[in-house]
N, C-alpha and C. Protein backbone atom coordinates (compact mmCIF):
# COMPACT_ATOMS: atom_id res chain seq x y z
N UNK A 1 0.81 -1.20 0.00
CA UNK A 1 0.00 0.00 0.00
C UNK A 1 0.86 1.28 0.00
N UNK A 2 2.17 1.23 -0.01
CA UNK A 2 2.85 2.56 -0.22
C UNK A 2 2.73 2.87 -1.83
N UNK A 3 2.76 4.19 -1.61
CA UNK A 3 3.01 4.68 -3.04
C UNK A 3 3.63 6.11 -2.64
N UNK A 4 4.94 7.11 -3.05
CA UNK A 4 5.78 8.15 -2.89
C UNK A 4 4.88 8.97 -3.17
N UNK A 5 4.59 10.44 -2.84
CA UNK A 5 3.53 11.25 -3.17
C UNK A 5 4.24 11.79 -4.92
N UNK A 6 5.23 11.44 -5.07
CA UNK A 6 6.00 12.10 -6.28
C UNK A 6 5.97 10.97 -7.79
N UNK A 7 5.08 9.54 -6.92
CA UNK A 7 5.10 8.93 -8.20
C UNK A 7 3.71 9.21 -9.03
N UNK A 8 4.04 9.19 -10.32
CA UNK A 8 3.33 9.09 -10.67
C UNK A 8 1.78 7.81 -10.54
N UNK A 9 0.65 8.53 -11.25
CA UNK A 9 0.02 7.93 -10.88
C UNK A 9 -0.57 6.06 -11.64
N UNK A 10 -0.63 5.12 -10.68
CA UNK A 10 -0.32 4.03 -11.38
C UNK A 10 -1.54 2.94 -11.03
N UNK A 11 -1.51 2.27 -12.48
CA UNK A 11 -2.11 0.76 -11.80
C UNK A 11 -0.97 -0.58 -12.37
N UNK A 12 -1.15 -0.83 -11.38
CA UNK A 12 -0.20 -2.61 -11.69
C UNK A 12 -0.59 -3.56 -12.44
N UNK A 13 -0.28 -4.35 -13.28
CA UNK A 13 -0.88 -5.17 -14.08
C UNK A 13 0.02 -6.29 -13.80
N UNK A 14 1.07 -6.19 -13.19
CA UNK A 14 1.45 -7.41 -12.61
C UNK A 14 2.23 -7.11 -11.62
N UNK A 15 1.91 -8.02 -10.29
CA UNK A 15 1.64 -8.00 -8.65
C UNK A 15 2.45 -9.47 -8.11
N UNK A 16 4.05 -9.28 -8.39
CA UNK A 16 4.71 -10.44 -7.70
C UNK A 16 4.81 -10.23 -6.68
N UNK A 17 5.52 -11.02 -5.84
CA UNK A 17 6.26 -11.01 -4.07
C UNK A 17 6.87 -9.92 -3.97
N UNK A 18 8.03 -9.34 -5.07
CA UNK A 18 8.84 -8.76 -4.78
C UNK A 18 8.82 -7.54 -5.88
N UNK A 19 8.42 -8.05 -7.10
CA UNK A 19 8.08 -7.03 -8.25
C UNK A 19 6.44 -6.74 -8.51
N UNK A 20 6.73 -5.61 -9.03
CA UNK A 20 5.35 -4.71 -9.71
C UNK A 20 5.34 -4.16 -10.83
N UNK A 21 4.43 -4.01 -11.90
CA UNK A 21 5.04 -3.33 -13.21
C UNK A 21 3.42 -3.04 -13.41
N UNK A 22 3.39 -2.08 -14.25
CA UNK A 22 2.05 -1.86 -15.11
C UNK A 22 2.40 -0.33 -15.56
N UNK A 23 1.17 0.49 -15.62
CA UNK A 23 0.97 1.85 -16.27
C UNK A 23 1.21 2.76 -15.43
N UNK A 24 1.50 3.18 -16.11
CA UNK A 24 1.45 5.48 -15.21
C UNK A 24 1.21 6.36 -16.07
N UNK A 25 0.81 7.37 -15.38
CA UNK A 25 0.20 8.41 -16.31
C UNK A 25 0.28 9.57 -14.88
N UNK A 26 0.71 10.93 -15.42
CA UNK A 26 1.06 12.66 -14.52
C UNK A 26 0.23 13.48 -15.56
N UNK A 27 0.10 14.38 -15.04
CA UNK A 27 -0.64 15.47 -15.24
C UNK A 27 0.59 16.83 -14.63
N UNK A 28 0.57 17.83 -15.50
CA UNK A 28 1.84 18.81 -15.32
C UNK A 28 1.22 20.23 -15.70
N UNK A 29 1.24 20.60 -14.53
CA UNK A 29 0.25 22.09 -14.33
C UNK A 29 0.88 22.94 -15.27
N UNK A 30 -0.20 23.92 -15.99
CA UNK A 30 0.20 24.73 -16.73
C UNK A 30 1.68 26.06 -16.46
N UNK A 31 2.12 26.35 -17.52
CA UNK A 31 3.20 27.20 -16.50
C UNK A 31 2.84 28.62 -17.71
N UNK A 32 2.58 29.68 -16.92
CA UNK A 32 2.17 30.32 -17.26
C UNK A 32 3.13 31.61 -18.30
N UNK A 33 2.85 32.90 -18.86
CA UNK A 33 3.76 33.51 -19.09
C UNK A 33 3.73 34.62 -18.68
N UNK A 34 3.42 35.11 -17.37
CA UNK A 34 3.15 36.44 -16.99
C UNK A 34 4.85 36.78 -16.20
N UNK A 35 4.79 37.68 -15.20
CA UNK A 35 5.57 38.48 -14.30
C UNK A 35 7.09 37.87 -15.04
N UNK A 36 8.32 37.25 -14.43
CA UNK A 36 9.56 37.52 -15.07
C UNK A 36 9.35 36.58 -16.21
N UNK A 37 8.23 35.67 -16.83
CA UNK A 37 8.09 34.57 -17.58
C UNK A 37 7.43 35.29 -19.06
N UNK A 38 7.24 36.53 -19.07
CA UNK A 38 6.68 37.59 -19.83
C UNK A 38 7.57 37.47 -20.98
N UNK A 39 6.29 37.22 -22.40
CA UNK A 39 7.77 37.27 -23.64
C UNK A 39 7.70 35.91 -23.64
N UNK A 40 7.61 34.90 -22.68
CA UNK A 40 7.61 33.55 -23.32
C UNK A 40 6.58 32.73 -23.79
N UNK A 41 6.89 31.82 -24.50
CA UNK A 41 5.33 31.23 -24.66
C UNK A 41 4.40 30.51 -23.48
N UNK A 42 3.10 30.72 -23.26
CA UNK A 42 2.58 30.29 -22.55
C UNK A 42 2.63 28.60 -22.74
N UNK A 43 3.07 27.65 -21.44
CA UNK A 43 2.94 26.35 -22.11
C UNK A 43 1.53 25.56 -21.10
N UNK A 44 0.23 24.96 -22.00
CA UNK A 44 -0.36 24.65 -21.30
C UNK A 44 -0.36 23.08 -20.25
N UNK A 45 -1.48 22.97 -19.94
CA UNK A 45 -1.66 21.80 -19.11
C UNK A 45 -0.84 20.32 -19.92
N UNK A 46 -0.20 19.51 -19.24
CA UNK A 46 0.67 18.40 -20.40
C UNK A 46 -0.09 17.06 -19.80
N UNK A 47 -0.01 16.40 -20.23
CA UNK A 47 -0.04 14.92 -19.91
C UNK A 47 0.88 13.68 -20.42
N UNK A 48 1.44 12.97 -19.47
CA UNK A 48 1.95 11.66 -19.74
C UNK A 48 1.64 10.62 -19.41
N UNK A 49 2.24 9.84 -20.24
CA UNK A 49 1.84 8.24 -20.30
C UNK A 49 3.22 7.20 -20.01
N UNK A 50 3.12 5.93 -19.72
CA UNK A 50 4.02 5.41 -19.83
C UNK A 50 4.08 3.94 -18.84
N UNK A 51 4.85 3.64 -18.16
CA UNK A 51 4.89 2.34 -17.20
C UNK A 51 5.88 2.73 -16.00
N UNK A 52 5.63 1.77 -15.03
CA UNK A 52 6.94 1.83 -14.23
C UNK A 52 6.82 0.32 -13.55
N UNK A 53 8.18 0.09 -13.28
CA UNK A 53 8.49 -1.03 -11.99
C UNK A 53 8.51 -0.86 -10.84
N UNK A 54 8.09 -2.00 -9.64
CA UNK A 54 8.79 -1.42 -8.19
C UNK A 54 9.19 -2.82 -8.31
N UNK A 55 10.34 -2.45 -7.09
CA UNK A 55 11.08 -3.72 -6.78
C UNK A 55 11.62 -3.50 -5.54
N UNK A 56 11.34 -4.38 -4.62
CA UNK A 56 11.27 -4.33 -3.27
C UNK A 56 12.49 -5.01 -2.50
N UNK A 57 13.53 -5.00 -2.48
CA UNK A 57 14.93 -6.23 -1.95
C UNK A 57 15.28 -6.44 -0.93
N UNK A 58 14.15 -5.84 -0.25
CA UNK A 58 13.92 -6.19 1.13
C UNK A 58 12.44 -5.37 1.96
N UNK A 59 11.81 -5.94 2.76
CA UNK A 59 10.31 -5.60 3.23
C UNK A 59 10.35 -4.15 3.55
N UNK A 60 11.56 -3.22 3.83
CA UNK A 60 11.43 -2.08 4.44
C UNK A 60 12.11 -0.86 3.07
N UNK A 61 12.44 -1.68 1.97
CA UNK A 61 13.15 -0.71 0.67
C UNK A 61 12.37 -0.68 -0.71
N UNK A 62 11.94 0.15 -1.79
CA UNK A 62 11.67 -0.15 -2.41
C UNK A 62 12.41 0.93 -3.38
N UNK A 63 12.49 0.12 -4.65
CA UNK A 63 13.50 0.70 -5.86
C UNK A 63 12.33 0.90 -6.75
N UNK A 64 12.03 2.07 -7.73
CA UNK A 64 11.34 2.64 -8.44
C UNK A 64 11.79 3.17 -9.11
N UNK A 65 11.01 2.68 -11.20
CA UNK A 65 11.68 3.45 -12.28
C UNK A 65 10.57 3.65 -13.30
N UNK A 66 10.13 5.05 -13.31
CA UNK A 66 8.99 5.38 -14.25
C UNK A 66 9.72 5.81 -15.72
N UNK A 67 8.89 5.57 -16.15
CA UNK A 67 9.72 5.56 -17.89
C UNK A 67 8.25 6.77 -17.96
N UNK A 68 7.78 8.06 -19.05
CA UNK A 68 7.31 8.70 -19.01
C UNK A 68 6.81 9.53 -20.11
N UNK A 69 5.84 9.36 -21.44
CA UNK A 69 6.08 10.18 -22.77
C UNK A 69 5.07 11.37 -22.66
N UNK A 70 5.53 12.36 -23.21
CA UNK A 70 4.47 13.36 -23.29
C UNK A 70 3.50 13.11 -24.13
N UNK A 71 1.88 13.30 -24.15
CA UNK A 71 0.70 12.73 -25.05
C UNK A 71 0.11 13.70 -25.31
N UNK A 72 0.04 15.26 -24.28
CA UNK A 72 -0.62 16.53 -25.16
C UNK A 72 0.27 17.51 -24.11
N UNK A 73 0.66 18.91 -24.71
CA UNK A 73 1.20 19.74 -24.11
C UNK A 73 2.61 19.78 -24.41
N UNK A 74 3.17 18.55 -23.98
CA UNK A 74 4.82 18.44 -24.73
C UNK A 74 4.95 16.87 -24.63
N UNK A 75 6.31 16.69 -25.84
CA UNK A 75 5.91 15.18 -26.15
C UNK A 75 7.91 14.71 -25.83
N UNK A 76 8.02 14.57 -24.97
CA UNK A 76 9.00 14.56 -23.95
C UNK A 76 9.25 13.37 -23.68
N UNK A 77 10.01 12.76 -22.93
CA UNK A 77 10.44 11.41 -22.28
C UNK A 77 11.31 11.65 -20.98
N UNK A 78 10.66 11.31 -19.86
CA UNK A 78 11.14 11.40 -18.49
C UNK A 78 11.61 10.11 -18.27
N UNK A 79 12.24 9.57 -17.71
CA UNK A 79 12.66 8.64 -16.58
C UNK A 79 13.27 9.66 -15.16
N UNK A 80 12.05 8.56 -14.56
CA UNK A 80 12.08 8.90 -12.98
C UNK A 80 12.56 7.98 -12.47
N UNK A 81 13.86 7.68 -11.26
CA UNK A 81 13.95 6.89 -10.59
C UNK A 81 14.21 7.32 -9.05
N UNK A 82 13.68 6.29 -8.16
CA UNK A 82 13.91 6.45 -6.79
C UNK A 82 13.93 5.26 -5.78
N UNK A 83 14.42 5.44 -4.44
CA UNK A 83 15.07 4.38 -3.87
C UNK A 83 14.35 5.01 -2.33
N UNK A 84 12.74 3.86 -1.56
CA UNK A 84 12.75 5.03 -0.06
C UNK A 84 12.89 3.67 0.77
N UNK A 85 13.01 3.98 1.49
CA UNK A 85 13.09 3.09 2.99
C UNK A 85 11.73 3.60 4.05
N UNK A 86 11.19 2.34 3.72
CA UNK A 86 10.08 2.54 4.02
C UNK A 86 9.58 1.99 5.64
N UNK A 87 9.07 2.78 6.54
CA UNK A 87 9.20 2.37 7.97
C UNK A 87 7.44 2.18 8.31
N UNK A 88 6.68 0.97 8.55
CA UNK A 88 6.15 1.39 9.39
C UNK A 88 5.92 0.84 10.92
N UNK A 89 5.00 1.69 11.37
CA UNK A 89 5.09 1.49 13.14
C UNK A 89 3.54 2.12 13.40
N UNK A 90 2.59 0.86 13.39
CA UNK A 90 1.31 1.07 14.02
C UNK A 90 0.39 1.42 13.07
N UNK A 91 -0.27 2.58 13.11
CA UNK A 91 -1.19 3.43 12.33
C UNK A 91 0.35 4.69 11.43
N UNK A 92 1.24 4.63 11.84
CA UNK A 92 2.32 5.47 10.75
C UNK A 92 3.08 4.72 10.07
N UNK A 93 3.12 5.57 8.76
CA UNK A 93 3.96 5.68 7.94
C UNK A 93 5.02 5.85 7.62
N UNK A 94 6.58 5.84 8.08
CA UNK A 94 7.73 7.03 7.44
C UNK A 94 8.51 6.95 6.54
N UNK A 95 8.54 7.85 5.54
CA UNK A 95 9.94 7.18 4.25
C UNK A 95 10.61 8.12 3.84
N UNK A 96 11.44 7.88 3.18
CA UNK A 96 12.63 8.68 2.79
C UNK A 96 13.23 8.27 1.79
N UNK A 97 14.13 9.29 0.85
CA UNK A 97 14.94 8.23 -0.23
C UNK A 97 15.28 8.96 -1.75
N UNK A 98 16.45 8.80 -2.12
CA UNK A 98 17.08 9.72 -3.23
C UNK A 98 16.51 9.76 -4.28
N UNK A 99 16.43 11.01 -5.12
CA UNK A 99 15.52 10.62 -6.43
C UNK A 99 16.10 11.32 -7.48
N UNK A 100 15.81 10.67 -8.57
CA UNK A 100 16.70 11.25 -9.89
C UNK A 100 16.17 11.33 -11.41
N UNK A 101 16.11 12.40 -11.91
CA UNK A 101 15.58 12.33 -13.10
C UNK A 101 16.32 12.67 -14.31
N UNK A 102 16.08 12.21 -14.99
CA UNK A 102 16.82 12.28 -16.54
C UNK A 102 15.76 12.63 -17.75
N UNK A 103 15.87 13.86 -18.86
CA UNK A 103 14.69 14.26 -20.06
C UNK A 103 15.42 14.21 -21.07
N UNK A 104 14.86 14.23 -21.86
CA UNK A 104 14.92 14.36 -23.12
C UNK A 104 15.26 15.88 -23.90
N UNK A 105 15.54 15.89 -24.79
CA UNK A 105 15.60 17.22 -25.42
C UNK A 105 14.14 18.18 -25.75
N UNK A 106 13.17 16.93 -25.91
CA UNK A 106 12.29 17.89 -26.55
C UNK A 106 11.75 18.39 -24.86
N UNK A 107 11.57 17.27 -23.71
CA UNK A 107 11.18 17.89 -22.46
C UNK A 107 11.86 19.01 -21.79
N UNK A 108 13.18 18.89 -22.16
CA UNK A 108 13.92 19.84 -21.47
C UNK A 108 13.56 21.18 -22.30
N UNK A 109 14.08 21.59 -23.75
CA UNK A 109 13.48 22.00 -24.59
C UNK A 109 12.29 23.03 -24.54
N UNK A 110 11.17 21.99 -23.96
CA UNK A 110 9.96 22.86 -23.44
C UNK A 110 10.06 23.44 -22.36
N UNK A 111 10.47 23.36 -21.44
CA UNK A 111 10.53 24.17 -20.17
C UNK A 111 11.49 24.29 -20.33
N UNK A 112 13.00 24.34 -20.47
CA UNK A 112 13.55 25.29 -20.22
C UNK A 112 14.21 25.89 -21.44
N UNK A 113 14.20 25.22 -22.15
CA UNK A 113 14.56 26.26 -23.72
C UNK A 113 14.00 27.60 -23.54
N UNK A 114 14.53 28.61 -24.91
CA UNK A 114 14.47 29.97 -24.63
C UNK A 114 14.58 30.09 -26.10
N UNK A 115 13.29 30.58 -27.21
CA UNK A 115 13.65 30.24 -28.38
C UNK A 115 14.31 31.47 -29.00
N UNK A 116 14.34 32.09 -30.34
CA UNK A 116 15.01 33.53 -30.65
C UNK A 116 14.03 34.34 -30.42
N UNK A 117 12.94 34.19 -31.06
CA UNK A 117 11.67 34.41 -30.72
C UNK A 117 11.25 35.30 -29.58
N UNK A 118 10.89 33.90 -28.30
CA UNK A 118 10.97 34.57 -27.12
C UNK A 118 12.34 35.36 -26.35
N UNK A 119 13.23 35.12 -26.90
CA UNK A 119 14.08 35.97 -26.54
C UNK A 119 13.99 37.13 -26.40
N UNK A 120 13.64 37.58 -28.46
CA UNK A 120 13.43 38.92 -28.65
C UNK A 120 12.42 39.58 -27.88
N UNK A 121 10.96 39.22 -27.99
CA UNK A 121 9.97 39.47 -26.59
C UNK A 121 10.22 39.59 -25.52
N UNK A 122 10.80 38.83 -24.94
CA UNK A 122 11.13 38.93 -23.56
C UNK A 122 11.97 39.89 -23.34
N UNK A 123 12.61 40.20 -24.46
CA UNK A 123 14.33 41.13 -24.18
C UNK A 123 15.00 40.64 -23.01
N UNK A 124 14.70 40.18 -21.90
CA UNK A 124 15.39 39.20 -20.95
C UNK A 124 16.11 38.04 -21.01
N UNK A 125 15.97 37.21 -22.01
CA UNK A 125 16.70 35.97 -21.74
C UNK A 125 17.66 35.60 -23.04
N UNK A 126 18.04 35.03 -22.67
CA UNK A 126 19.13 35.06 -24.08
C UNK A 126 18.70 33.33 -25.00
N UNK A 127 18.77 33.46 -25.68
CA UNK A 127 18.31 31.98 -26.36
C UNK A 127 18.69 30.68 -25.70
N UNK A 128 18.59 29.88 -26.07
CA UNK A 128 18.71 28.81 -25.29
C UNK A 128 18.35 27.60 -25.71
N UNK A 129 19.06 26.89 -25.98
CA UNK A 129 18.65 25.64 -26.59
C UNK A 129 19.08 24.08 -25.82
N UNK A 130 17.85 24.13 -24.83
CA UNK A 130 18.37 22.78 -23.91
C UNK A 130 18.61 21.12 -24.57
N UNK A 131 19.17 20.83 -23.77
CA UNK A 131 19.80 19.22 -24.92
C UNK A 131 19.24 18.18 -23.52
N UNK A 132 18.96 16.89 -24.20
CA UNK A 132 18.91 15.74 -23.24
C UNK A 132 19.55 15.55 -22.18
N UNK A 133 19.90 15.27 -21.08
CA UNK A 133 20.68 14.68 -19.84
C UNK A 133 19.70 14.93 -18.51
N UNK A 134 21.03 14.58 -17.54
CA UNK A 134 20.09 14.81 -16.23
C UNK A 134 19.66 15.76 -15.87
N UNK A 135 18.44 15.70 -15.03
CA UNK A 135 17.30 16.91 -14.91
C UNK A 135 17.29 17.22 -13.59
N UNK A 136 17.55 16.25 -12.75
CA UNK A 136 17.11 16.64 -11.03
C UNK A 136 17.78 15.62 -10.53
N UNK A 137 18.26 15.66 -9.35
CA UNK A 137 18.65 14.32 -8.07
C UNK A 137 18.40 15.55 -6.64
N UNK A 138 18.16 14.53 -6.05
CA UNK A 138 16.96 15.36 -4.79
C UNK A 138 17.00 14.65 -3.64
N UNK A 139 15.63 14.62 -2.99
CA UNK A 139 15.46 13.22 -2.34
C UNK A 139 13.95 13.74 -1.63
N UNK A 140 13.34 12.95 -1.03
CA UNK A 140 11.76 13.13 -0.27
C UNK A 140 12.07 12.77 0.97
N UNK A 141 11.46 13.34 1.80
CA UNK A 141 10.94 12.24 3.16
C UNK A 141 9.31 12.82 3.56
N UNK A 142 8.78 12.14 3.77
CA UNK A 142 6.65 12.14 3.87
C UNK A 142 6.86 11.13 5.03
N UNK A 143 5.37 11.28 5.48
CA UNK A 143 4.84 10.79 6.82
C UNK A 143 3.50 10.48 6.43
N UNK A 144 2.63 9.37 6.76
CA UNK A 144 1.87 9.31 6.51
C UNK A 144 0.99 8.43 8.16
N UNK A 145 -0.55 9.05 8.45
CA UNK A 145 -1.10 8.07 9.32
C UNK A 145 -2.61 7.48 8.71
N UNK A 146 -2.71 6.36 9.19
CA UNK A 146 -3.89 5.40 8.51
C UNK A 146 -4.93 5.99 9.27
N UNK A 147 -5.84 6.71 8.77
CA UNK A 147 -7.28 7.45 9.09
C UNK A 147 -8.08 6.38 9.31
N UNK A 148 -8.71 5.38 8.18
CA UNK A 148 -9.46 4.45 8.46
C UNK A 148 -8.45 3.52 7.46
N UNK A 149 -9.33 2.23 7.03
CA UNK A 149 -8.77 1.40 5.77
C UNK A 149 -8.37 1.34 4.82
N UNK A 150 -8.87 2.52 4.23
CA UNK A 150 -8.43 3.20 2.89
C UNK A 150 -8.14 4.57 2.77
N UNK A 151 -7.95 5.54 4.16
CA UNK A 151 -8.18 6.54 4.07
C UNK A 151 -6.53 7.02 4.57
N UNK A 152 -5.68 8.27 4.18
CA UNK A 152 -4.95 8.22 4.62
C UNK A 152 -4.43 10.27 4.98
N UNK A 153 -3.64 10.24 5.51
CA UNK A 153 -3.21 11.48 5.50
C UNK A 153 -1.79 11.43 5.34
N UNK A 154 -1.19 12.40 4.94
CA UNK A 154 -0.16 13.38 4.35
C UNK A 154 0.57 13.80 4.88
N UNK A 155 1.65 13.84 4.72
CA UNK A 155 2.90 15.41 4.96
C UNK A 155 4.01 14.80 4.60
N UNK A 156 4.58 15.67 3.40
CA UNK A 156 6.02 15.45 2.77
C UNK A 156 6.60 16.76 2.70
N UNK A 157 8.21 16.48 2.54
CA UNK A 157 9.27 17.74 2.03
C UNK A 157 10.12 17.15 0.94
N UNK A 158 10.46 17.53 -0.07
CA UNK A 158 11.09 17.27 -0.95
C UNK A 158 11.89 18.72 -1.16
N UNK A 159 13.16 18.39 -1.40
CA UNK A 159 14.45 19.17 -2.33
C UNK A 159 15.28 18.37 -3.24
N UNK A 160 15.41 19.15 -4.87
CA UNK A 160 15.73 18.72 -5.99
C UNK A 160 16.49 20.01 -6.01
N UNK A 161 17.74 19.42 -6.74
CA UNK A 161 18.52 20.09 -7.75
C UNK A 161 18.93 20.16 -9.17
N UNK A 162 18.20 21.21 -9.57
CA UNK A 162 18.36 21.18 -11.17
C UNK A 162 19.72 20.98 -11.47
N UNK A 163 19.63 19.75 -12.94
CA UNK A 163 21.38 19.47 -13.26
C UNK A 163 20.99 19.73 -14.67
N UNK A 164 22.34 19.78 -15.37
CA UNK A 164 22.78 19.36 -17.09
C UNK A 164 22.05 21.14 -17.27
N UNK A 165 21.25 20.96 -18.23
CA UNK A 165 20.81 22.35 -19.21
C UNK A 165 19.79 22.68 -18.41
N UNK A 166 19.18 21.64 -17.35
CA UNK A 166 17.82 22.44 -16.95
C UNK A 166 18.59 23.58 -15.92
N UNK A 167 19.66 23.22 -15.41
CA UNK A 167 20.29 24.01 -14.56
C UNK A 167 20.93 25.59 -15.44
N UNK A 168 21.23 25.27 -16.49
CA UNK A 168 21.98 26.11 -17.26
C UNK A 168 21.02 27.00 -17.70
N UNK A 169 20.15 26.89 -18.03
CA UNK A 169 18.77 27.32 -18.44
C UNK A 169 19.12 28.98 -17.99
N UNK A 170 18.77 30.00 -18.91
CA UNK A 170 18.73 31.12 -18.21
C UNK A 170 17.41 31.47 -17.58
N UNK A 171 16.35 31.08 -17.59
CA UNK A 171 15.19 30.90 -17.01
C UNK A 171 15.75 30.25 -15.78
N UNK A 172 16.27 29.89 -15.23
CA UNK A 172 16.47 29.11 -14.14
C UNK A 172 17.69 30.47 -13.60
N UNK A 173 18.67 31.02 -14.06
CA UNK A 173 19.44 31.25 -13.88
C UNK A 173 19.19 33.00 -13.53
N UNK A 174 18.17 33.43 -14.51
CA UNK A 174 17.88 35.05 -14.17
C UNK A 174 16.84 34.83 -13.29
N UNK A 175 15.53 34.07 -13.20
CA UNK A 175 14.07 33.67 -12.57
C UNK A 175 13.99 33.52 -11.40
N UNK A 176 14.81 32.14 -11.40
CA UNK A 176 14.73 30.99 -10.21
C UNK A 176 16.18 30.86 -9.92
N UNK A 177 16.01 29.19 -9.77
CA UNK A 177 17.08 28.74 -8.41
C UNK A 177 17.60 27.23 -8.69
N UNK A 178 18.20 27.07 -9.22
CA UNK A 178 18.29 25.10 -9.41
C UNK A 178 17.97 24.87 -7.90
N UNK A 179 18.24 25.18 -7.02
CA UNK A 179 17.20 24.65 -5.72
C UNK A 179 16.34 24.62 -5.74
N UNK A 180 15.70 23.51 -5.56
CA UNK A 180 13.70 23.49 -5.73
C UNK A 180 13.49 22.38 -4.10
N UNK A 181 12.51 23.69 -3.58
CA UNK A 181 12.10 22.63 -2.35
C UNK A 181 10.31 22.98 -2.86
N UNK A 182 10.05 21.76 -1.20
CA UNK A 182 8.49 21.72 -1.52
C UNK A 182 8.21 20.98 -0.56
N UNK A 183 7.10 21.40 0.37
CA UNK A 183 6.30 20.77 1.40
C UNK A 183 4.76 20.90 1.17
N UNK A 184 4.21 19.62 1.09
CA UNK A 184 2.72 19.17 0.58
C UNK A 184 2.07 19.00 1.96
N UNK A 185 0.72 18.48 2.22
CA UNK A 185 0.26 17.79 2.94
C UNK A 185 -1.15 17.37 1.87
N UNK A 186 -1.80 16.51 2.69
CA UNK A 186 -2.64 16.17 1.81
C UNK A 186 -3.59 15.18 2.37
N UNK A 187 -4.80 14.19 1.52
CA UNK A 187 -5.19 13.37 1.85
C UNK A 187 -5.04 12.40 1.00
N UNK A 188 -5.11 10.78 1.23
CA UNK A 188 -4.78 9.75 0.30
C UNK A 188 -5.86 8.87 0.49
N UNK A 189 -6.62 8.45 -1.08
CA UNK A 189 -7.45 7.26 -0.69
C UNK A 189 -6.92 6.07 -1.35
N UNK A 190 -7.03 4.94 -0.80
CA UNK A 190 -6.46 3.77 -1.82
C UNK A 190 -7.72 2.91 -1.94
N UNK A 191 -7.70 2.61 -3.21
CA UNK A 191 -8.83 2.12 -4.38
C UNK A 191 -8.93 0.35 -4.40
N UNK A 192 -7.37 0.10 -3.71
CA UNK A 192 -7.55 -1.47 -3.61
C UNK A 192 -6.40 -2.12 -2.65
């Protein structure tokens, strides 16, 4: 019944002792083009498709690798991988565990490319033409307590560091921060 609040969302189509594999599919909020993003193209709502494995090598670890294509919005290729150690004790939850991502050109491309185009508009950023490699290595730790049977509650922190071109990115570099943190809370229902 674990699932990382950062994986994508999945059903299994095959349910061994130790392995899991089936579908996934994310949803990737629109990013808009207003305040320092002004001048660029607006990129809307995206969706992906794709599969992942878990693999478990012991009752308290699990190893995770989402493979990821873009299907509307941008047509990209993610691999996600991650590694948590998973604790529980009673009605809690606790995990933790390194995470790493690798894109494609056309994903990177879309977010962080900078075309001549928007350049000229923007008069801020200088062109930019992002290439394939690594995208992020980070890590999570979330907490979770069992409400009822299927019902669950929330609280994670995650920090990622932008690598390769997403880091180079002048959007990243005049904007933002290759530091990316993030604290969620939330509620969780599980379906089976």
């Amino acid at each position: 019944d674990f699932a990382a609040p950062d994986d994508a969302a999945s059903l299994a189509l095959y349910n061994g002792d130790r392995v899991s594999s089936g579908i996934a599919a994310a949803i990737i909020h629109n990013r808009g083009n207003s305040h320092e993003l002004e001048g660029m193209r607006n990129i809307g709502w995206a969706g992906e498709t794709g599969g992942f494995v878990n693999f478990w090598p012991t009752p308290w670890m699990r190893l995770r690798v989402e493979t990821l294509k873009g299907i509307f919005g941008e047509d990209g290729l993610l691999v996600n991988t991650s590694a948590d150690v998973v604790s529980r004790q009673g009605k809690w939850m606790f995990t933790a565990g390194p995470r790493f991502r690798w894109a494609d050109d056309h994903y990177n491309g879309t977010y962080f490319g900078v075309t001549p185009g928007e350049s000229l508009a923007s008069r801020r950023y200088a062109p930019f033409l992002a290439q394939a490699g690594p995208m992020l290595a980070g890590a999570e730790a979330g907490m979770e307590y069992k409400l009822f049977s299927r019902w669950r509650l929330t609280l994670n922190g995650t920090y990622h560091r932008l690598l390769g071109d997403a880091a180079k990115s002048p959007l990243v570099r005049r904007a933002g921060t290759p530091d990316q943190f993030a604290i969620a809370s939330g509620v969780r229902f599980l379906l089976n």
